[in-house]
Protein backbone atom coordinates (compact mmCIF):
# COMPACT_ATOMS: atom_id res chain seq x y z
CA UNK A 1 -161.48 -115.50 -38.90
CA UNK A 2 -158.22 -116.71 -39.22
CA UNK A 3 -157.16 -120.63 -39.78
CA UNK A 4 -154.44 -122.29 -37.92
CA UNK A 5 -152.00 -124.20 -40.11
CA UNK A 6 -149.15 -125.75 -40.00
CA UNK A 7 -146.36 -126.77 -42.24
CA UNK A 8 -145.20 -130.78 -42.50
CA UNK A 9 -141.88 -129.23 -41.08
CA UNK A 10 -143.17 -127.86 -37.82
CA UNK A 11 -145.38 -131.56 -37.56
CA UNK A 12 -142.31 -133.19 -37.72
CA UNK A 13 -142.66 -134.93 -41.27
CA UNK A 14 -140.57 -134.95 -44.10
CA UNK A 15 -140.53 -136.71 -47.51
CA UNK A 16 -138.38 -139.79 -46.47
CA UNK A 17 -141.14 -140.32 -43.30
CA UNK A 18 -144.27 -139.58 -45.72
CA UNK A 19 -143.01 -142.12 -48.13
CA UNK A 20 -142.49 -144.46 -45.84
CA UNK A 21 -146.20 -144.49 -44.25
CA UNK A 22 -147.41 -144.40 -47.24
CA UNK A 23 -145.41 -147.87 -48.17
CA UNK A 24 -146.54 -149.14 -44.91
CA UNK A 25 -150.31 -148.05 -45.46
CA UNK A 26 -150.59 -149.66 -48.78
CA UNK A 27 -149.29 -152.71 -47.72
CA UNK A 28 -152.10 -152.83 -44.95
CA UNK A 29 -154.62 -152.40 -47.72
CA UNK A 30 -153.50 -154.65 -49.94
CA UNK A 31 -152.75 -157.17 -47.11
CA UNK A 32 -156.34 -156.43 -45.67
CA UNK A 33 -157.86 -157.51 -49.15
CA UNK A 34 -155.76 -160.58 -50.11
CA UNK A 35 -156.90 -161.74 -46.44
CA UNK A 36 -160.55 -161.04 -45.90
CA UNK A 37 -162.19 -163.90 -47.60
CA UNK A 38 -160.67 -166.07 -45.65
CA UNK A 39 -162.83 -164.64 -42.71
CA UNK A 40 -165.99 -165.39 -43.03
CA UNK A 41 -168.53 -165.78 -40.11
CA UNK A 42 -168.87 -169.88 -40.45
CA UNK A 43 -165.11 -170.37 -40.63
CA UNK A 44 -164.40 -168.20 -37.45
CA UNK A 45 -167.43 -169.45 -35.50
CA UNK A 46 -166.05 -173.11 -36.29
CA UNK A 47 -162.23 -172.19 -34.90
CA UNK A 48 -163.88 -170.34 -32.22
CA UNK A 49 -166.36 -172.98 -30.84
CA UNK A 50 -165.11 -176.16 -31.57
CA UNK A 51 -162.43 -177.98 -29.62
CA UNK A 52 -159.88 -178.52 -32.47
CA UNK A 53 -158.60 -181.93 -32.54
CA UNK A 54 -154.57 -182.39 -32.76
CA UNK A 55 -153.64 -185.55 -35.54
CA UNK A 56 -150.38 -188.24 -34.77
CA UNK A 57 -148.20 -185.74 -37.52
CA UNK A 58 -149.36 -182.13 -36.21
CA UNK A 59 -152.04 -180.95 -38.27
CA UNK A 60 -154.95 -179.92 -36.78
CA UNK A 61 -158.68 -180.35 -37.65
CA UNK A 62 -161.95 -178.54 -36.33
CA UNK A 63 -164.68 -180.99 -36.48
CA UNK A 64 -168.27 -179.44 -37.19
CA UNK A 65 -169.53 -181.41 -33.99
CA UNK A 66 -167.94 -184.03 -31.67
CA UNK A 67 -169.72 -186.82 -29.92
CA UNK A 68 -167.53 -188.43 -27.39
């Protein structure tokens, strides 16, 4: 049985283009890791369900519950 190969050249990659996904899939790695405390199931569940409430200078908060 015979196994079909093929060369980076025939793909269409070279050194410059594997360098540069590599770069680009590193960064999404790192950038995955540095981010992914920040979302937690609490914190997104609060943004997702609450109706945030815009202040006078632009901030915004997202109160746990709102009685109006």
């Amino acid at each position: 049985m015979y196994l079909f190969l093929l060369s980076f050249a025939e793909i269409g990659l070279n050194i410059p283009l594997l360098l540069l996904l590599l770069l680009f899939g590193g960064f999404f790695v790192v950038s995955f890791f540095i981010t992914s405390p920040n979302m937690d199931t609490k914190g997104l569940l609060r943004v997702l369900y609450s109706k945030p409430v815009r202040k006078a200078d632009g901030s915004v908060e997202y109160p746990e519950s709102r009685k109006d």
